[in-house]
C-alpha atoms as a PDB file:
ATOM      1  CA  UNK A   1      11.373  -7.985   7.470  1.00  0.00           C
ATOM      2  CA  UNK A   2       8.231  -7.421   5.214  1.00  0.00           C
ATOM      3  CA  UNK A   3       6.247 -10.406   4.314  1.00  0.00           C
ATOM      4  CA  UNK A   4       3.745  -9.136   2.436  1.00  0.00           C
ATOM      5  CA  UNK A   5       4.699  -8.804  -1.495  1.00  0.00           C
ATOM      6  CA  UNK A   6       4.707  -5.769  -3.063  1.00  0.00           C
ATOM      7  CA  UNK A   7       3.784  -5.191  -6.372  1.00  0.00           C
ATOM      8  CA  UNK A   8       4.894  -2.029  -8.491  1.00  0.00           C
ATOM      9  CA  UNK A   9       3.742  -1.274 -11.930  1.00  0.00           C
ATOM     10  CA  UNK A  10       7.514  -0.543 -13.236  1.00  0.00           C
ATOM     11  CA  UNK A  11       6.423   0.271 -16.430  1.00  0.00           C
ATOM     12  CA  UNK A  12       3.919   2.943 -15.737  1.00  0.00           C
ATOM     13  CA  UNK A  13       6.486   4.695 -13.347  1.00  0.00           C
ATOM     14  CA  UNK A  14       9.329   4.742 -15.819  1.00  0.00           C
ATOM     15  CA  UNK A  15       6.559   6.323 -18.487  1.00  0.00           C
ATOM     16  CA  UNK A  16       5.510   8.380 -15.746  1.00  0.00           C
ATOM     17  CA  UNK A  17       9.021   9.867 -15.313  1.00  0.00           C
ATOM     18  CA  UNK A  18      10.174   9.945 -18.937  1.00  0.00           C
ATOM     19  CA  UNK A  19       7.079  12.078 -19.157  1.00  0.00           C
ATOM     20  CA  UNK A  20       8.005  14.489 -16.501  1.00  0.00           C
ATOM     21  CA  UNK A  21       9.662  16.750 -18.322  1.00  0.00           C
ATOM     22  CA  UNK A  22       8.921  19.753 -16.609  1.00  0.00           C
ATOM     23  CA  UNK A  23       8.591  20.239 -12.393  1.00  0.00           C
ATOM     24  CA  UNK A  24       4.907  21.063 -12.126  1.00  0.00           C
ATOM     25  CA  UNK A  25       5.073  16.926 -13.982  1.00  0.00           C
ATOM     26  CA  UNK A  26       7.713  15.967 -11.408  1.00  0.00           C
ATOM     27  CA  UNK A  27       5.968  17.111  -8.545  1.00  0.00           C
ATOM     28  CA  UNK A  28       2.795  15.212  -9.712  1.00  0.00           C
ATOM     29  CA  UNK A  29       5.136  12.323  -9.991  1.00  0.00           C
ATOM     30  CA  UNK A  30       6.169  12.857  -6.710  1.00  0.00           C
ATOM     31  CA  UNK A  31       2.967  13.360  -4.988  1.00  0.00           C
ATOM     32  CA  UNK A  32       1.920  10.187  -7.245  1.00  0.00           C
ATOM     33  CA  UNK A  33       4.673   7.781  -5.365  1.00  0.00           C
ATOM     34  CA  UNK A  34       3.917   9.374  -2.182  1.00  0.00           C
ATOM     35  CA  UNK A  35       0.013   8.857  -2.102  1.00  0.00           C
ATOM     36  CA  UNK A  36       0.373   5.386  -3.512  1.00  0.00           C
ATOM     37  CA  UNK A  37       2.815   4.221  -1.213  1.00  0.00           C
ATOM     38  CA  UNK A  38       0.488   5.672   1.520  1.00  0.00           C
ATOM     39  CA  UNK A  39      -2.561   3.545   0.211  1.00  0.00           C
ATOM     40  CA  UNK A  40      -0.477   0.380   0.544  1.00  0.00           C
ATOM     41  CA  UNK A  41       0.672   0.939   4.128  1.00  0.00           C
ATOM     42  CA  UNK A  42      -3.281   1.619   4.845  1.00  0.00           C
ATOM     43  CA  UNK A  43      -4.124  -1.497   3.337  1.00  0.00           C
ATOM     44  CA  UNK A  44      -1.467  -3.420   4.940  1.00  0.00           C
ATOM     45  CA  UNK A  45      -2.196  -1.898   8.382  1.00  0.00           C
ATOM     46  CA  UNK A  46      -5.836  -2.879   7.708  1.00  0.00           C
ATOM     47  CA  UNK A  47      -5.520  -6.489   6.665  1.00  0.00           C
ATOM     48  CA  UNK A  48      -3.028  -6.529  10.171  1.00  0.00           C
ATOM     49  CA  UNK A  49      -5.589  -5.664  12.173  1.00  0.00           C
ATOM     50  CA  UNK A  50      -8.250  -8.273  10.427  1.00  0.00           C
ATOM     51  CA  UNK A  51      -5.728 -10.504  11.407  1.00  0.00           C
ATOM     52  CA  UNK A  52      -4.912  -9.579  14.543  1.00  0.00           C
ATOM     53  CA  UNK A  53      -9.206  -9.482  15.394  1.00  0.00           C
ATOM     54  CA  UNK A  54      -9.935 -13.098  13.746  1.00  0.00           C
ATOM     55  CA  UNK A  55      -6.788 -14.344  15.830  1.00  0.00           C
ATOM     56  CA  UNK A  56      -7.702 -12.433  19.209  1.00  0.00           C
ATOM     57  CA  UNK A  57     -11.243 -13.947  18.482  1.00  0.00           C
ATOM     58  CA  UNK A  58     -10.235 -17.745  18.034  1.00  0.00           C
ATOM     59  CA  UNK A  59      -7.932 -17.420  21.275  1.00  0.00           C
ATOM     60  CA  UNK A  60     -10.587 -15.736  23.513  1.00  0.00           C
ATOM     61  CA  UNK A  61     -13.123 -18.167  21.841  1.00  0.00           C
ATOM     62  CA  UNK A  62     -15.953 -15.459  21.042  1.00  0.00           C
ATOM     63  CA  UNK A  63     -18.601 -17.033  18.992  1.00  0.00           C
ATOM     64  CA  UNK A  64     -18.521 -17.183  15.502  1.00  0.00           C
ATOM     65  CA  UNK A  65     -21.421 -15.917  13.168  1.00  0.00           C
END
């Protein structure tokens, strides 16, 4: 299950695509999803770990600054 949301800008895919017209534009497209996708599952992983950190900190009771 994923309980984060995730937000995709529909519309500027679908222009995105009607523009790719050619396969140099597709594999832009392509390469467009791919490194997108891979910036959300860095941020995800990141905020996961902030999580995890301010959690392992409360249970362990380090000292707050």
């Amino acid at each position: 299950m994923r309980d984060q949301k995730v937000l995709f800008d529909y519309h500027r895919y679908q222009q995105l695509l009607v523009e790719a017209v050619d396969e140099k534009k597709r594999l832009a497209l392509i390469q467009l999803l791919i490194e997108e996708r891979a910036m959300d599952r860095l941020s995800a992983q990141r905020a996961a770990d902030r999580g995890s950190m301010t959690y392992g900190s409360k249970v362990l009771g380090a000292p707050r600054r």
